[in-house]
PDB file of N, CA and C in Angstrom:
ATOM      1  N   UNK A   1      96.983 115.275 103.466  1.00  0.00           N
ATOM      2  CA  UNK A   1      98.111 115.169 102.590  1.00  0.00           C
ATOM      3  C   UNK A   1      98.911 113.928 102.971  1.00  0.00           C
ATOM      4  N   UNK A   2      99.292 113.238 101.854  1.00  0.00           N
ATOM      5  CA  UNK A   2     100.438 111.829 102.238  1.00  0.00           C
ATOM      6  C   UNK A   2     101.667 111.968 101.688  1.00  0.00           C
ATOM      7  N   UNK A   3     102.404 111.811 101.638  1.00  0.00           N
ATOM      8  CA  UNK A   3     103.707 111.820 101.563  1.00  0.00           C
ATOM      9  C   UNK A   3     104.113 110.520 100.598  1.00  0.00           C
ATOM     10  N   UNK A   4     104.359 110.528  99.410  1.00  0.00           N
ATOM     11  CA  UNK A   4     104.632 109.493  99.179  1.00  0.00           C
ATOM     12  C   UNK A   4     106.163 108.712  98.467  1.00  0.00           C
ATOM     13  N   UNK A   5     106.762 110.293  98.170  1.00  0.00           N
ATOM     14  CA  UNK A   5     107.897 110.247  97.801  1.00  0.00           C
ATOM     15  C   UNK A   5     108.706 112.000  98.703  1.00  0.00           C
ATOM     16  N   UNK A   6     110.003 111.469  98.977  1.00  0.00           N
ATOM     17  CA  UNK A   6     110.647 112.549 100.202  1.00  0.00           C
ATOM     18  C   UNK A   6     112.008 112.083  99.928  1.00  0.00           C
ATOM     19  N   UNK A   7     112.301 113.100  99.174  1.00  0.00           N
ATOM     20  CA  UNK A   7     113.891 112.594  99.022  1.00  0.00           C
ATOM     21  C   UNK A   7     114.597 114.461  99.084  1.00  0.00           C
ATOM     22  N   UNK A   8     116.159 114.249  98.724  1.00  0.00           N
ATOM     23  CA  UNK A   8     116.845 115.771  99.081  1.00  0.00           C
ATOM     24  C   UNK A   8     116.157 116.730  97.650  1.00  0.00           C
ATOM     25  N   UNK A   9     116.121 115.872  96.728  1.00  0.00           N
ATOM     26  CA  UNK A   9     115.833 117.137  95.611  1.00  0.00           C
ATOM     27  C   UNK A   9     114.210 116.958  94.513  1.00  0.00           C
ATOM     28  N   UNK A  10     113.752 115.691  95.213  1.00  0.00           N
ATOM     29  CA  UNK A  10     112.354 115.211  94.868  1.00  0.00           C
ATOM     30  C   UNK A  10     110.914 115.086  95.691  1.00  0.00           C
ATOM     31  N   UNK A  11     109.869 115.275  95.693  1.00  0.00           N
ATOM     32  CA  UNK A  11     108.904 115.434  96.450  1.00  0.00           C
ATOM     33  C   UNK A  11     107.673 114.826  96.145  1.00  0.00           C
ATOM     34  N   UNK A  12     106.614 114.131  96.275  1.00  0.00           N
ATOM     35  CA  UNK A  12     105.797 113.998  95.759  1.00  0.00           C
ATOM     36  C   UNK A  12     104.820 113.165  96.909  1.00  0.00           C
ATOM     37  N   UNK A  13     103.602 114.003  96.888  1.00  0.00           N
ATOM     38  CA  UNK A  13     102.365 114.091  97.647  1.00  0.00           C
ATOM     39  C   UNK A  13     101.153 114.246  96.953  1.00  0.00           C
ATOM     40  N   UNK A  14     100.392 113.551  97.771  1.00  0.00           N
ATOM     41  CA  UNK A  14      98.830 113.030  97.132  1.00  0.00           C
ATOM     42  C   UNK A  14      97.940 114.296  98.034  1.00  0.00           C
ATOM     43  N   UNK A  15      97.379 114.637  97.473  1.00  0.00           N
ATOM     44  CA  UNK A  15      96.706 115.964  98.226  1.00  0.00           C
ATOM     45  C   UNK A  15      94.858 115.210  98.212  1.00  0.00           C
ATOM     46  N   UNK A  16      95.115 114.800  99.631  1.00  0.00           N
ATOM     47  CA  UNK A  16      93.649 113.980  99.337  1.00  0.00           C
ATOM     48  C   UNK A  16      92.300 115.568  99.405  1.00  0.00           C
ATOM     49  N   UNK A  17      90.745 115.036  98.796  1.00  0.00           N
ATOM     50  CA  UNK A  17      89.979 115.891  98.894  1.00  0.00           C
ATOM     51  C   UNK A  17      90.366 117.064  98.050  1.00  0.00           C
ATOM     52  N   UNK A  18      91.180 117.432  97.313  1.00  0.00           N
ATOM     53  CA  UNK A  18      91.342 118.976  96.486  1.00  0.00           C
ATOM     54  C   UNK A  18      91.564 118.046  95.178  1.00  0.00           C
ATOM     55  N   UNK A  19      91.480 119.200  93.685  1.00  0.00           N
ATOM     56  CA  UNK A  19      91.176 119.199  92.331  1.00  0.00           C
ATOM     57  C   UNK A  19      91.849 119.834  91.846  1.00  0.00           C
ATOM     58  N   UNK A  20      91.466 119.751  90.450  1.00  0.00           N
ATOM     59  CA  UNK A  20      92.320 120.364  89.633  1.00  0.00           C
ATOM     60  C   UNK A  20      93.148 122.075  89.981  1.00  0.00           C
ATOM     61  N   UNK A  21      91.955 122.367  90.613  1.00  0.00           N
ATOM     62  CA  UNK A  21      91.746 124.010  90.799  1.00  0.00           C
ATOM     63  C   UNK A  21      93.692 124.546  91.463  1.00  0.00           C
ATOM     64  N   UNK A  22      93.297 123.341  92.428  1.00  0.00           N
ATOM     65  CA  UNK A  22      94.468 123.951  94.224  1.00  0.00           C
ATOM     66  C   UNK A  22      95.841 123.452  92.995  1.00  0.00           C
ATOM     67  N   UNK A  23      95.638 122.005  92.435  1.00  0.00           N
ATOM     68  CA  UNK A  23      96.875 121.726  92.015  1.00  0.00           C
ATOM     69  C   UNK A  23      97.569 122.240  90.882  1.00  0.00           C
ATOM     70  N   UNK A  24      96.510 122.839  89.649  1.00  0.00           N
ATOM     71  CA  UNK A  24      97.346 123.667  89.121  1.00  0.00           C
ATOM     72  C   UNK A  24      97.750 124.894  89.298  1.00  0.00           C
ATOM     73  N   UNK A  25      97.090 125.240  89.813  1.00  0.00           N
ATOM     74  CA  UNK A  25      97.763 127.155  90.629  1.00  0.00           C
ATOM     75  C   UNK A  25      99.193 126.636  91.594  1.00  0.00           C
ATOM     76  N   UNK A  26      98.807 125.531  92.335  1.00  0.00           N
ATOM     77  CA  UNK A  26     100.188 125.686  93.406  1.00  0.00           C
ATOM     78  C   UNK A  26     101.254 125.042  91.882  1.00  0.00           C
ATOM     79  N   UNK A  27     100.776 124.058  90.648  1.00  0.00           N
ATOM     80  CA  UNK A  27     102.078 124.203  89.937  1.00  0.00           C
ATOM     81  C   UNK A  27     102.296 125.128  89.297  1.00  0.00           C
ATOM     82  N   UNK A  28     101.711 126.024  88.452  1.00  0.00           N
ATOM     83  CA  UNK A  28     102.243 127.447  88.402  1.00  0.00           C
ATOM     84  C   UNK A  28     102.923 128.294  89.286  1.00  0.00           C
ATOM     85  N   UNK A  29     102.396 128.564  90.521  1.00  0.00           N
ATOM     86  CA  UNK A  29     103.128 129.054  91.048  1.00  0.00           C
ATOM     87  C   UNK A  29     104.686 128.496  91.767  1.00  0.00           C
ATOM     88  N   UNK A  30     104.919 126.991  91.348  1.00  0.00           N
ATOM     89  CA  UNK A  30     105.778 126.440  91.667  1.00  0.00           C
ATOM     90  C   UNK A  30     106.914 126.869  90.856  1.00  0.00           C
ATOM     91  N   UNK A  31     106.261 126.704  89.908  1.00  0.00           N
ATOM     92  CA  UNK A  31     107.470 127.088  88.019  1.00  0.00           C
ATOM     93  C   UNK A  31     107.837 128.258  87.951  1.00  0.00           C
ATOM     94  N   UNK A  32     107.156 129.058  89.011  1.00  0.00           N
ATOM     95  CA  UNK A  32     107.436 131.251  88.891  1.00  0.00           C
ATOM     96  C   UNK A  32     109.358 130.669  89.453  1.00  0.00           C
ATOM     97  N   UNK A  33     109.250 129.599  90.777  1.00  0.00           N
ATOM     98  CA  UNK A  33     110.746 129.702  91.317  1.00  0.00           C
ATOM     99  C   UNK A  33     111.856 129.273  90.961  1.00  0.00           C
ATOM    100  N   UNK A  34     112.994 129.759  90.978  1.00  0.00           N
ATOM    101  CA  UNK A  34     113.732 129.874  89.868  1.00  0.00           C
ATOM    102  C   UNK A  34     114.320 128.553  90.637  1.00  0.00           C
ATOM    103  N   UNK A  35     113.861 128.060  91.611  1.00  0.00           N
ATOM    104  CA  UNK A  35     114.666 126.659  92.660  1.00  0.00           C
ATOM    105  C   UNK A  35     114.346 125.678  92.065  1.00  0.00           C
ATOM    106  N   UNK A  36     113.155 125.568  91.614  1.00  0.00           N
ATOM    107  CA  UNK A  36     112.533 124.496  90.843  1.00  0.00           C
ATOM    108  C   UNK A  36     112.726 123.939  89.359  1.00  0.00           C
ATOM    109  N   UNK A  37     113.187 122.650  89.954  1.00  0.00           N
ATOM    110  CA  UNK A  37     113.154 122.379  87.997  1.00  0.00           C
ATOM    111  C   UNK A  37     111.965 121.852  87.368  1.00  0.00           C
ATOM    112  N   UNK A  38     111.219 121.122  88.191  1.00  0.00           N
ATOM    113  CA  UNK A  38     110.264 120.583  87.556  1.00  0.00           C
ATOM    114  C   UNK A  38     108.504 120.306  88.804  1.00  0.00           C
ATOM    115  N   UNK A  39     107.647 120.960  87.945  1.00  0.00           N
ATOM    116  CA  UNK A  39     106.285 120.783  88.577  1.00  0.00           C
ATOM    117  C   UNK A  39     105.282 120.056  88.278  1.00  0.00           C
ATOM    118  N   UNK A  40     104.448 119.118  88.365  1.00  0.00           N
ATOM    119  CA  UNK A  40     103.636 118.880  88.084  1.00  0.00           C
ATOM    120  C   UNK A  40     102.646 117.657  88.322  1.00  0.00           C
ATOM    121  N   UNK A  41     101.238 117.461  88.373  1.00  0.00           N
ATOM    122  CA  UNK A  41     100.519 116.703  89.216  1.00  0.00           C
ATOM    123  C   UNK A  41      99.810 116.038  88.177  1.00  0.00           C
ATOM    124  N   UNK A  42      99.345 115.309  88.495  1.00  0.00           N
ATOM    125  CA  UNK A  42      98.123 114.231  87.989  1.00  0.00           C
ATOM    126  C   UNK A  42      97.422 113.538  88.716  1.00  0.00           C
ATOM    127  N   UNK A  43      96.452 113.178  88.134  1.00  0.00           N
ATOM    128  CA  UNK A  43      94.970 112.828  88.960  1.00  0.00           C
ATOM    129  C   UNK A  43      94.363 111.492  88.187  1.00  0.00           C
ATOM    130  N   UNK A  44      95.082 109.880  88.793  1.00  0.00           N
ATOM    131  CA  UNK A  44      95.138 109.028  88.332  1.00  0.00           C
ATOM    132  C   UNK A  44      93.331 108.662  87.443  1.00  0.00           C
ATOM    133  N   UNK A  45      92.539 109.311  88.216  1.00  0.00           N
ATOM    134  CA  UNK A  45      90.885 108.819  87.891  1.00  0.00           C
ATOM    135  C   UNK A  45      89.998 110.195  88.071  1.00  0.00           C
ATOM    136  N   UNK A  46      88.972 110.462  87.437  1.00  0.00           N
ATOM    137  CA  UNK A  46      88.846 111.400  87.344  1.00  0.00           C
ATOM    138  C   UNK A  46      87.498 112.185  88.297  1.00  0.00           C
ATOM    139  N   UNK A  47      87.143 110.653  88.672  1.00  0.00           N
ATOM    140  CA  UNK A  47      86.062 110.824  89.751  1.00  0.00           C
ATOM    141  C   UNK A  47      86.110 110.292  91.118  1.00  0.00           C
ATOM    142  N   UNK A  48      87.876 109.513  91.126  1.00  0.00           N
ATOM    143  CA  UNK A  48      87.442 108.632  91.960  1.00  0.00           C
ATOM    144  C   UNK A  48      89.340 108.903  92.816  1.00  0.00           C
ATOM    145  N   UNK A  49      90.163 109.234  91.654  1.00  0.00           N
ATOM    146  CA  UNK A  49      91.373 109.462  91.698  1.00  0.00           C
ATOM    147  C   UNK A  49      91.690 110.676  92.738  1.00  0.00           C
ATOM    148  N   UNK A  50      92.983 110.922  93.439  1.00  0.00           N
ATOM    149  CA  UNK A  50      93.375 112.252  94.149  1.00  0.00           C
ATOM    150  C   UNK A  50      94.177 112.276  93.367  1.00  0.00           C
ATOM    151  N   UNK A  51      94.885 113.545  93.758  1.00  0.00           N
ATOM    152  CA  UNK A  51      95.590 114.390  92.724  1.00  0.00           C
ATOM    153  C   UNK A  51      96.936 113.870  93.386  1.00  0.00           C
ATOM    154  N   UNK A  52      98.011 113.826  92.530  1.00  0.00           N
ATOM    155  CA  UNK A  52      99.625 113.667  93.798  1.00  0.00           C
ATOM    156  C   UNK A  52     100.375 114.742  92.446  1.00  0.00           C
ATOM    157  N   UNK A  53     100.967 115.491  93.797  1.00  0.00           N
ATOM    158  CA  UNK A  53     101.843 116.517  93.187  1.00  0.00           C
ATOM    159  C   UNK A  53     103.403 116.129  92.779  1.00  0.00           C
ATOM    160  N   UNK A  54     103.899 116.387  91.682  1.00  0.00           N
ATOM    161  CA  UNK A  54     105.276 116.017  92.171  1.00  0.00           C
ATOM    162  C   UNK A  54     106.096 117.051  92.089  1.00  0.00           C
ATOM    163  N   UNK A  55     107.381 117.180  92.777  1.00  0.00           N
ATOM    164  CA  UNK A  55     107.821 118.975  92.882  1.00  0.00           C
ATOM    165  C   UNK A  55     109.514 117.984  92.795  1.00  0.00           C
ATOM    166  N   UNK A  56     110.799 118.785  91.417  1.00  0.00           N
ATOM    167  CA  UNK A  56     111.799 118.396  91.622  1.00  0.00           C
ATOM    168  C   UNK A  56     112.475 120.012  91.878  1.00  0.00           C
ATOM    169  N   UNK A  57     112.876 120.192  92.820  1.00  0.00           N
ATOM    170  CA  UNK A  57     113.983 121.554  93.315  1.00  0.00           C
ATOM    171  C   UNK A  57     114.903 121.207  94.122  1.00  0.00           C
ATOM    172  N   UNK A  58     115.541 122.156  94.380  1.00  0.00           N
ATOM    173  CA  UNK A  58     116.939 122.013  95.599  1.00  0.00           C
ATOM    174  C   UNK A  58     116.216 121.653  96.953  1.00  0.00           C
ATOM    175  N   UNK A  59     115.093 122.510  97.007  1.00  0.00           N
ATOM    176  CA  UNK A  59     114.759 122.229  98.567  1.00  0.00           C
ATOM    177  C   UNK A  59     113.091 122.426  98.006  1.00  0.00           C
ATOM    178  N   UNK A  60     112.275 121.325  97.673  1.00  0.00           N
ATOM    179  CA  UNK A  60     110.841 120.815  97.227  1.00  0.00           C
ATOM    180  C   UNK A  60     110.210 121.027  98.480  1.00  0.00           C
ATOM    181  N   UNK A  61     110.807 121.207  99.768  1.00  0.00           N
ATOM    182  CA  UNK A  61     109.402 121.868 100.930  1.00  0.00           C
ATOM    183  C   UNK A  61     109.500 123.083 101.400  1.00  0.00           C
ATOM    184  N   UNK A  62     110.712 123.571 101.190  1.00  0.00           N
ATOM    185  CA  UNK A  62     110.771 125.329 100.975  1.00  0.00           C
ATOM    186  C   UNK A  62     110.272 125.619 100.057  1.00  0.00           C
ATOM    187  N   UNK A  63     109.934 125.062  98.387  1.00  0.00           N
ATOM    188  CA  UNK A  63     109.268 125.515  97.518  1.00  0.00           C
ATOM    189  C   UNK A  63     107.695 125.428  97.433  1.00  0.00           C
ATOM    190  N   UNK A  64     107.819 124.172  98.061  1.00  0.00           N
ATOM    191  CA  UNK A  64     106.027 123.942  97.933  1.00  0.00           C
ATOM    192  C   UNK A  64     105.478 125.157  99.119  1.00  0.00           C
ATOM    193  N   UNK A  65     106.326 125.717 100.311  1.00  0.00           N
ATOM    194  CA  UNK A  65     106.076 126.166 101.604  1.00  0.00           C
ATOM    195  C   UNK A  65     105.613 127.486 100.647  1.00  0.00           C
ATOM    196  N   UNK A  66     106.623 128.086  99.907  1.00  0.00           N
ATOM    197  CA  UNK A  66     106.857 129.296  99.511  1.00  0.00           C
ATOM    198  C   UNK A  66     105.576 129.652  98.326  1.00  0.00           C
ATOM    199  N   UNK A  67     105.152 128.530  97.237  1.00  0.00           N
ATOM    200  CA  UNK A  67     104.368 128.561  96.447  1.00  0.00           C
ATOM    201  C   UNK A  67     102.563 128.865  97.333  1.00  0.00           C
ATOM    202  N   UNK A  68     102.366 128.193  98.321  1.00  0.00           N
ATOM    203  CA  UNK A  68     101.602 127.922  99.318  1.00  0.00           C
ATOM    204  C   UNK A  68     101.144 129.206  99.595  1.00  0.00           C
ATOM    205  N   UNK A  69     102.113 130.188 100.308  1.00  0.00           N
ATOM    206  CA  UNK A  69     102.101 131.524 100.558  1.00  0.00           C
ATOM    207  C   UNK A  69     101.771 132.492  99.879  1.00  0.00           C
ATOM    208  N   UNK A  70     102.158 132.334  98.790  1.00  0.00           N
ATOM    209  CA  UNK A  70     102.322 133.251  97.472  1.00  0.00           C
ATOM    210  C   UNK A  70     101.029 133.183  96.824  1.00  0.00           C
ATOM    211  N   UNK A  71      99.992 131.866  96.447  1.00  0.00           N
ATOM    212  CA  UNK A  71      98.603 131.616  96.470  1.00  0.00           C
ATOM    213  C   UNK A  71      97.873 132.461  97.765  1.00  0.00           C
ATOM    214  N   UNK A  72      98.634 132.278  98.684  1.00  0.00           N
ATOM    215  CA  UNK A  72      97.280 132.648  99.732  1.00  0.00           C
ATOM    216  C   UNK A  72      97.274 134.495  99.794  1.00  0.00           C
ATOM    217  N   UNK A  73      98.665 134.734  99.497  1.00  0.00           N
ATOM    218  CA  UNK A  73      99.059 136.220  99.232  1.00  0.00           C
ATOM    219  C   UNK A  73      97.665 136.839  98.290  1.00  0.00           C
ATOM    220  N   UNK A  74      98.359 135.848  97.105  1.00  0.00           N
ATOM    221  CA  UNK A  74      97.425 136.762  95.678  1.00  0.00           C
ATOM    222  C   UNK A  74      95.769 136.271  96.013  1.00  0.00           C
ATOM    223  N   UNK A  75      95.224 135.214  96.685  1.00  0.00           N
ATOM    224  CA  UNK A  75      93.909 135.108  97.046  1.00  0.00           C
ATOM    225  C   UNK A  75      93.534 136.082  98.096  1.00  0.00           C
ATOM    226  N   UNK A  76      94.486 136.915  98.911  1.00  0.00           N
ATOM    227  CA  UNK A  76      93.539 138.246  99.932  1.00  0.00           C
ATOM    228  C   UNK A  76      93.354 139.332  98.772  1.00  0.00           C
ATOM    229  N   UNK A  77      94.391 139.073  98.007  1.00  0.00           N
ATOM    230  CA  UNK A  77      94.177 140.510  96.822  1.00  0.00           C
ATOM    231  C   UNK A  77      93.089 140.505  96.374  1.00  0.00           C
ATOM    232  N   UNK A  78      93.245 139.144  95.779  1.00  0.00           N
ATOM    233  CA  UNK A  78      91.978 139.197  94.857  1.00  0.00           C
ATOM    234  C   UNK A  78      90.636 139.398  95.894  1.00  0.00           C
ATOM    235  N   UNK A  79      90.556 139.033  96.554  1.00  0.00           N
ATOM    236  CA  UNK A  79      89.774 139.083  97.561  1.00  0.00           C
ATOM    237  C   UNK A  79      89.193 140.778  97.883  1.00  0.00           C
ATOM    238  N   UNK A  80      89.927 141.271  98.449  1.00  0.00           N
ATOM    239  CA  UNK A  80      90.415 142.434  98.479  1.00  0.00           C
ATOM    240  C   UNK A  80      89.819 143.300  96.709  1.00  0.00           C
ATOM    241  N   UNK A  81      90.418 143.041  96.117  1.00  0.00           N
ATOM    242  CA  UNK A  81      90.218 143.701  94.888  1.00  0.00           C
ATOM    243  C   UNK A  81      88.660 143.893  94.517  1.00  0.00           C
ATOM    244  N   UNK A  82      87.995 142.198  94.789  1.00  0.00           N
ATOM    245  CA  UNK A  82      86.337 141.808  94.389  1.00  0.00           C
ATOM    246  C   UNK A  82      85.671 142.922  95.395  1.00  0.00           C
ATOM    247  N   UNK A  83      86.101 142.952  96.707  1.00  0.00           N
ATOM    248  CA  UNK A  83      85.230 143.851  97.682  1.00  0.00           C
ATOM    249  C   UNK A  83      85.549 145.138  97.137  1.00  0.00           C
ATOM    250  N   UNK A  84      86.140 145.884  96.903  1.00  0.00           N
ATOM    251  CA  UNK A  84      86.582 147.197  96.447  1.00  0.00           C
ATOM    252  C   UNK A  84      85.721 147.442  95.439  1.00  0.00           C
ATOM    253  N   UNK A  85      85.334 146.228  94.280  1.00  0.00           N
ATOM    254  CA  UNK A  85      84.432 146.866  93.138  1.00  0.00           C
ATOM    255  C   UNK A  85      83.040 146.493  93.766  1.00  0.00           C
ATOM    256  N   UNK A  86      82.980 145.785  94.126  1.00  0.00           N
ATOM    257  CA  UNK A  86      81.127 145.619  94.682  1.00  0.00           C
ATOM    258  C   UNK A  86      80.987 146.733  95.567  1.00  0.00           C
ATOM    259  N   UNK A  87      82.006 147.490  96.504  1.00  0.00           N
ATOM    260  CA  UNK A  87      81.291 148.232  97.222  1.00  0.00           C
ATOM    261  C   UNK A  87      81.308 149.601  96.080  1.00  0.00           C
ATOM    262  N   UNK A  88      82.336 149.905  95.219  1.00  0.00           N
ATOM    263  CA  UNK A  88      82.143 150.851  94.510  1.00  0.00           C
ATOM    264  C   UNK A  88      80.616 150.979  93.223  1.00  0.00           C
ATOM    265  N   UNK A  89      80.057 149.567  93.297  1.00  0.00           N
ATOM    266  CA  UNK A  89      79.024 149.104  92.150  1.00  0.00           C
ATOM    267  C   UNK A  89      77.773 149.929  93.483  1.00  0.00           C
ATOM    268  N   UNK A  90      77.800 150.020  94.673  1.00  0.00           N
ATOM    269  CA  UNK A  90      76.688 150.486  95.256  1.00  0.00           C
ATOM    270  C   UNK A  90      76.134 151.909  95.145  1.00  0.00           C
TER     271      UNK A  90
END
């Protein structure tokens, strides 16, 4: 991750190696917080480009911290959820 903008109520980081996948879930889950005014990333090239996030809130690394968590939360569920039906499919 690089840092390329760090200010009190603006944020914005290049998330080297990850895609579309990581960056639009962490901006959804950015937009659930009511701290945040504004989410969203782009991916200058499409094969060749990284993604840079930009996050505007009161506090953009408590939000990105908090969005972060909240993904990794709902990924044991789901997780969790997939094992529960495969072992019930046996």
């Amino acid at each position: 991750m690089k840092i390329i903008k760090d200010t009190k109520n603006e944020l914005e980081i290049e998330i080297t190696g990850e895609s579309h996948t990581l960056c639009n879930a962490l901006r959804k889950t950015l937009m659930e917080d009511k701290d945040v005014e504004a989410a969203a990333y782009v991916v200058d090239h499409p094969i060749i480009g990284e993604p840079k996030l930009y996050i505007k809130a009161k506090n953009p690394r408590k939000s990105l911290k908090k969005a972060a968590e909240t993904l990794k939360s709902r990924c044991y569920e789901f997780k969790g959820l997939m094992e529960s039906i495969e072992s019930s499919e046996k």
